[in-house]
N, C-alpha and C. Protein backbone atom coordinates (compact mmCIF):
# COMPACT_ATOMS: atom_id res chain seq x y z
N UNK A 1 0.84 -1.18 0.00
CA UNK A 1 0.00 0.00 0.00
C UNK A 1 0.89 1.25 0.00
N UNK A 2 0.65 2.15 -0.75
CA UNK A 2 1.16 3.70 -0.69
C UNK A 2 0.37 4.17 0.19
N UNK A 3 1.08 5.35 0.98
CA UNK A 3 0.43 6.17 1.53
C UNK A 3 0.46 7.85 0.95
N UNK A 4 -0.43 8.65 1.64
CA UNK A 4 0.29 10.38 1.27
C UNK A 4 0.02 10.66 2.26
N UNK A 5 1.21 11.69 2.19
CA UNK A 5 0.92 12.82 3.39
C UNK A 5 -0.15 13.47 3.81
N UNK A 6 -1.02 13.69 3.64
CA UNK A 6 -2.09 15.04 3.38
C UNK A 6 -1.45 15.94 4.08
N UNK A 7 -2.26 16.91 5.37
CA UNK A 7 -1.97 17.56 5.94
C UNK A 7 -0.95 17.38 7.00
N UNK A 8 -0.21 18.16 6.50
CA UNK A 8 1.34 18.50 7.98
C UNK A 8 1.05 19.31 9.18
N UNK A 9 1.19 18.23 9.74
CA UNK A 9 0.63 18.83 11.94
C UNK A 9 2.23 19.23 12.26
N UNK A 10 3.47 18.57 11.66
CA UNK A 10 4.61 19.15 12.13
C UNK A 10 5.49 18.94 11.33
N UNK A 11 6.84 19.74 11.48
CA UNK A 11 8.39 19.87 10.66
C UNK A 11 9.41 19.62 11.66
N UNK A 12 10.43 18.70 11.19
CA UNK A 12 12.10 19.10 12.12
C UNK A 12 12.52 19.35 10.59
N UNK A 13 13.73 20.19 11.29
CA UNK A 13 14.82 20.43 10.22
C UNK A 13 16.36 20.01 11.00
N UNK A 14 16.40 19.22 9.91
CA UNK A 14 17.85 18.69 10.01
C UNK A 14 19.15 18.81 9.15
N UNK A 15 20.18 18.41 8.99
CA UNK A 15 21.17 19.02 8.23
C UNK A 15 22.20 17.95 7.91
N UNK A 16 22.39 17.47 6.94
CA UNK A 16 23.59 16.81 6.38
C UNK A 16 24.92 17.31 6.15
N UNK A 17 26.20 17.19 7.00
CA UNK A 17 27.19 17.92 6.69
C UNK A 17 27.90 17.29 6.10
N UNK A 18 28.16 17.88 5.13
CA UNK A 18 29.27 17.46 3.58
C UNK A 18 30.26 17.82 4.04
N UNK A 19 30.70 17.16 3.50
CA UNK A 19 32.58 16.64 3.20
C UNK A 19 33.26 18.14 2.97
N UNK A 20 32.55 19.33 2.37
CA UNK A 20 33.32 20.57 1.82
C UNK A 20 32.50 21.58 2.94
N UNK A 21 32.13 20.68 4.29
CA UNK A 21 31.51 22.20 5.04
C UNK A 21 29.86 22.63 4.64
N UNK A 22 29.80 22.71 3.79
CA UNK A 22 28.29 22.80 3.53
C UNK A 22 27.46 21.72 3.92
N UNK A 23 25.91 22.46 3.96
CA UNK A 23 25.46 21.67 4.71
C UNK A 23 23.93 21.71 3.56
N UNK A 24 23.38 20.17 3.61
CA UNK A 24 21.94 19.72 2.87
C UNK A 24 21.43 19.26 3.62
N UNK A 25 20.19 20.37 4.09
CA UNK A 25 18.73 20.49 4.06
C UNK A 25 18.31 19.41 4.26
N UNK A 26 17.58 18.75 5.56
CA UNK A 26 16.96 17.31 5.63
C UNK A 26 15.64 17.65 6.75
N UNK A 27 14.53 17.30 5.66
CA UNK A 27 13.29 17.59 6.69
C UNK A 27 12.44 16.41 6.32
N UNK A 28 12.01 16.88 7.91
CA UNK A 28 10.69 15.46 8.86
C UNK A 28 9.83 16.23 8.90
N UNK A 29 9.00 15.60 7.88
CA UNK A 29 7.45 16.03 7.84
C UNK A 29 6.76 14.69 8.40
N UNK A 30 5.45 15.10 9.29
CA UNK A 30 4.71 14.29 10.00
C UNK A 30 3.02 15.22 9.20
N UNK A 31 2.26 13.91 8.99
CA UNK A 31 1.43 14.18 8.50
C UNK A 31 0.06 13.90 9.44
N UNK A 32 -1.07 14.19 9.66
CA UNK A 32 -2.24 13.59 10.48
C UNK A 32 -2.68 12.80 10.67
N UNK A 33 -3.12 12.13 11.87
CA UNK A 33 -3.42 11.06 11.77
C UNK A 33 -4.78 10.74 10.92
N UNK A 34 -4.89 9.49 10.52
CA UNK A 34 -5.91 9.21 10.05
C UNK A 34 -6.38 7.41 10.20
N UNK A 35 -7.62 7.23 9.72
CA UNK A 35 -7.88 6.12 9.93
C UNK A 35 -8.01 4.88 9.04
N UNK A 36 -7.22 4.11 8.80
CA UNK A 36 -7.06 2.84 7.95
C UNK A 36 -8.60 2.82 7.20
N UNK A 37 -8.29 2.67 5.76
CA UNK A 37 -9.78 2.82 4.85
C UNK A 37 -10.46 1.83 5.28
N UNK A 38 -9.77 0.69 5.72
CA UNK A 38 -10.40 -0.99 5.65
C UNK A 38 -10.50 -1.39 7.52
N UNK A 39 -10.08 -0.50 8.50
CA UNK A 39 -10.31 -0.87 9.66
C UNK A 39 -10.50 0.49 10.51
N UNK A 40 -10.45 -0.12 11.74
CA UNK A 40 -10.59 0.91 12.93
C UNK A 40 -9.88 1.49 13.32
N UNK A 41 -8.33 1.14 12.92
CA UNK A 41 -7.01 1.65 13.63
C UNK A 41 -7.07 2.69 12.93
N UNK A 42 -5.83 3.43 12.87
CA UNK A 42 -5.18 4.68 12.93
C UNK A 42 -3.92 4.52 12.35
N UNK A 43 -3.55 5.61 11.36
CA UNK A 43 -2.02 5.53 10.99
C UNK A 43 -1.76 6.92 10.86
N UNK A 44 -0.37 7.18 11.01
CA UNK A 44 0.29 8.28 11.17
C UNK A 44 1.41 8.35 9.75
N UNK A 45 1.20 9.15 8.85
CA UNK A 45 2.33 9.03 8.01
C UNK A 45 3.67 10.16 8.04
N UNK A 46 4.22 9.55 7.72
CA UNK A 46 5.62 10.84 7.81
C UNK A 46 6.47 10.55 6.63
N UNK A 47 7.50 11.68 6.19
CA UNK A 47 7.93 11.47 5.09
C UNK A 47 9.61 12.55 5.76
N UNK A 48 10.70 12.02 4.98
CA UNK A 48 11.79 12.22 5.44
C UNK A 48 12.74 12.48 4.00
N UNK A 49 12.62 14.07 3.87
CA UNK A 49 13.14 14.74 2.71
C UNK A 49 14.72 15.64 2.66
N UNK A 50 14.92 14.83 1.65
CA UNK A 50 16.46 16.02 1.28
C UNK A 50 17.78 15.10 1.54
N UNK A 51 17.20 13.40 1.46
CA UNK A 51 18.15 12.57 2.20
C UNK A 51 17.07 10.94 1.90
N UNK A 52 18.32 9.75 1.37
CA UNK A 52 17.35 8.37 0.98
C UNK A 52 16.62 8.54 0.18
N UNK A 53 15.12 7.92 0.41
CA UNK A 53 14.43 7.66 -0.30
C UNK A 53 13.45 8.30 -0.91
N UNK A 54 12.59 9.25 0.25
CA UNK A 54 11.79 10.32 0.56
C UNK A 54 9.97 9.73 0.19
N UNK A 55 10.49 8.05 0.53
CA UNK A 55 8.73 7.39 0.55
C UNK A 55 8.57 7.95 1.79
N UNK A 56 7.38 7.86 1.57
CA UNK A 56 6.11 7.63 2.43
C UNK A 56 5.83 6.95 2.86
N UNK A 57 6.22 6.83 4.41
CA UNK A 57 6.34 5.77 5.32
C UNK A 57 4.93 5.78 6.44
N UNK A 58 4.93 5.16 7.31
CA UNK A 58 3.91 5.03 8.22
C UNK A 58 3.93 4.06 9.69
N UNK A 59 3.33 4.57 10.66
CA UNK A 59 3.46 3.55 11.90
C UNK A 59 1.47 3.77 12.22
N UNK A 60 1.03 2.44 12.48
CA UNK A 60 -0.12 2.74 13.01
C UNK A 60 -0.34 2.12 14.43
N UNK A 61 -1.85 2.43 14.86
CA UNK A 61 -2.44 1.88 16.07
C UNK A 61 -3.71 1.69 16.28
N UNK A 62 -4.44 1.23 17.39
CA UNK A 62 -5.17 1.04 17.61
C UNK A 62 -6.91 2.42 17.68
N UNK A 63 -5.64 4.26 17.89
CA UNK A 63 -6.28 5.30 17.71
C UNK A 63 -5.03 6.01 17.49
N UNK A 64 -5.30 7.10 17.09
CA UNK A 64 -4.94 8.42 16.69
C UNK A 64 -3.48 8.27 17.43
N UNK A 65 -3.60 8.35 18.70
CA UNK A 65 -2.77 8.57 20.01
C UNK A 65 -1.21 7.57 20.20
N UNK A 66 -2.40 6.45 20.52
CA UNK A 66 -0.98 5.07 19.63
C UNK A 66 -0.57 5.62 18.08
N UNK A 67 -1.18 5.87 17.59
CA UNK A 67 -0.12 5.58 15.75
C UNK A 67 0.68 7.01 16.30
N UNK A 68 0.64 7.87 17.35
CA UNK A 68 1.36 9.07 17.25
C UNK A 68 2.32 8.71 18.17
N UNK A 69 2.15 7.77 19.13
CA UNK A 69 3.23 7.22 20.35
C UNK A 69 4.11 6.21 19.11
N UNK A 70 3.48 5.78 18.21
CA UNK A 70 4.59 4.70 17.23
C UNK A 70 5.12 5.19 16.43
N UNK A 71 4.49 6.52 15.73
CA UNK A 71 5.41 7.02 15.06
C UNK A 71 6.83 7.47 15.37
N UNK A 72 6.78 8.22 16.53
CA UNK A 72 8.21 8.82 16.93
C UNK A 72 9.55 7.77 16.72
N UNK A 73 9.59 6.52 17.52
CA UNK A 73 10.69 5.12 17.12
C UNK A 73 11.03 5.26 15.96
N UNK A 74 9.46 4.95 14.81
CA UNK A 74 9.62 4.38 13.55
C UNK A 74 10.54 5.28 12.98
N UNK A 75 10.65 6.50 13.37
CA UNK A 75 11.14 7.50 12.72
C UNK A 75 12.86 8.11 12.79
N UNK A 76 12.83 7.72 14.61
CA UNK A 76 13.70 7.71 14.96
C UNK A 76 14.70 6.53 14.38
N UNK A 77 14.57 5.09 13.91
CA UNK A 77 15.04 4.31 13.59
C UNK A 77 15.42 4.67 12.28
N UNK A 78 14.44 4.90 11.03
CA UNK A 78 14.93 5.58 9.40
C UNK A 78 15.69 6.53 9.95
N UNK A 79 15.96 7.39 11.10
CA UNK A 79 17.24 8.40 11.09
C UNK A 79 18.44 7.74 11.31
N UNK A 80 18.14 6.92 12.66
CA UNK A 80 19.31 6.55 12.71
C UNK A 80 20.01 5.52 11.54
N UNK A 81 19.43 4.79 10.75
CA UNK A 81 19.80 4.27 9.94
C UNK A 81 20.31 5.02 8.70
N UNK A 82 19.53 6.28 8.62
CA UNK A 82 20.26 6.87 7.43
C UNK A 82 21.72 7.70 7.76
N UNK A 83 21.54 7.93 9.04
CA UNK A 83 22.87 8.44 9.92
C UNK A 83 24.03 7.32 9.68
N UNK A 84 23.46 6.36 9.87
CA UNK A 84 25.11 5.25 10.11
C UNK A 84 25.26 5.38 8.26
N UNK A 85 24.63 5.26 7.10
CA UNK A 85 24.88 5.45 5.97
C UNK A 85 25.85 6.47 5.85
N UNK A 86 25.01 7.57 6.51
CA UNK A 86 25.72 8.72 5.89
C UNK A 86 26.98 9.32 7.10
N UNK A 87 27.62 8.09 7.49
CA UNK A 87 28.95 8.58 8.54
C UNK A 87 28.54 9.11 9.55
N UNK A 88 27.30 9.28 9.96
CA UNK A 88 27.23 10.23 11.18
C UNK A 88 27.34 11.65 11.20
N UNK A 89 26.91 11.75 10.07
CA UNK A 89 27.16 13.42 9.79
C UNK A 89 25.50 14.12 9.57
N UNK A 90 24.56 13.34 10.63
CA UNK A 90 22.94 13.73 10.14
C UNK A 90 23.39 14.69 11.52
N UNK A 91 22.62 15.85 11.61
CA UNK A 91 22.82 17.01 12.87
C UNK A 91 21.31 17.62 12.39
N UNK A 92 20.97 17.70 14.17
CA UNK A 92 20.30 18.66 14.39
C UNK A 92 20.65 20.05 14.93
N UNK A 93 19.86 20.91 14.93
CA UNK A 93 20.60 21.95 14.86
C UNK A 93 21.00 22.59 16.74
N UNK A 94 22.08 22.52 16.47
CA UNK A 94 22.26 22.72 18.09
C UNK A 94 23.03 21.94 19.03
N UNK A 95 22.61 20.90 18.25
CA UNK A 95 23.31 19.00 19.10
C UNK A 95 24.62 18.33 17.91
N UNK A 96 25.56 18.45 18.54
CA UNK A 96 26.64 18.55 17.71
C UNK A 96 26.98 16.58 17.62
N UNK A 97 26.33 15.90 18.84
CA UNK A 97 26.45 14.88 19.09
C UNK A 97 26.21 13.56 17.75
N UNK A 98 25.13 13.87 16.97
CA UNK A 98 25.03 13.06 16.13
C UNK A 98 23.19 12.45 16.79
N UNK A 99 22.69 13.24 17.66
CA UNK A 99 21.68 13.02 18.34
C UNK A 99 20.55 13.89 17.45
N UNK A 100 19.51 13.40 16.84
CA UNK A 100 18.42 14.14 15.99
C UNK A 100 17.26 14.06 16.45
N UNK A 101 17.08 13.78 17.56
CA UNK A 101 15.80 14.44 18.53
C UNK A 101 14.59 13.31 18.72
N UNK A 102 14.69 11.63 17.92
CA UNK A 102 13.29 11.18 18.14
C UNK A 102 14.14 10.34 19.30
N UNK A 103 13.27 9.51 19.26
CA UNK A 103 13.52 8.06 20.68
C UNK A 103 14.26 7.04 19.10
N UNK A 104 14.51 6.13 19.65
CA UNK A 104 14.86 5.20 18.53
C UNK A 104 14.59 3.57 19.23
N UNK A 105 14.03 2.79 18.23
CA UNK A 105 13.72 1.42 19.12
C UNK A 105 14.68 0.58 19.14
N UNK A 106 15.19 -0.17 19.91
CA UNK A 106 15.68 -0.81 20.73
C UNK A 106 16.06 -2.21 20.83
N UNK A 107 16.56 -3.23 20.70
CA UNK A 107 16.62 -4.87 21.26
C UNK A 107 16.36 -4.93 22.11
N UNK A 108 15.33 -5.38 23.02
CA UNK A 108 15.47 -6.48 23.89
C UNK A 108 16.14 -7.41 24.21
């Protein structure tokens, strides 16, 4: 299944630092929640531009609330993964650490 964005409830801006000092533009768009055409749950879509792939991804739940508590991980995980790609050079603005602001999930 594809998803779209529709409406954007929020933005981060993030920054890719190149090899020559300059820096490319990387934004987290989070889109509204909405509700699965075919069920009761809830999905949250977000899309992650200026960097990868720039699909249209998604985490859902049971309501609105869950797909917005699942999104943050899901999201946090496509960063950190595009971070270890890209050397560790994904920055938010401020945090010099290599730290871009979601939660990220975890092993048990």
């Amino acid at each position: 299944m594809t998803y779209e964005l529709g409406e954007i409830i929020a933005t981060r801006e993030l920054y890719l630092a190149e090899d020559d000092g300059s820096r490319r533009l990387v934004i987290i768009k989070l889109g509204k929640p909405r509700q699965f055409p075919d069920s009761s749950d809830f999905y949250v879509p977000f899309q992650i531009t200026g960097i990868g792939s720039e699909t249209v991804l998604c985490a859902g739940g049971i309501d609105a609330f869950q797909a917005l508590q699942g999104v943050m991980p899901v999201i946090g995980a496509q960063l950190s993964a595009l971070n270890e790609e890209y050397a560790h050079r994904l920055r938010w603005e401020g945090d010099e650490t290599s730290a871009v602001g979601f939660p990220e999930i975890t092993a048990q």
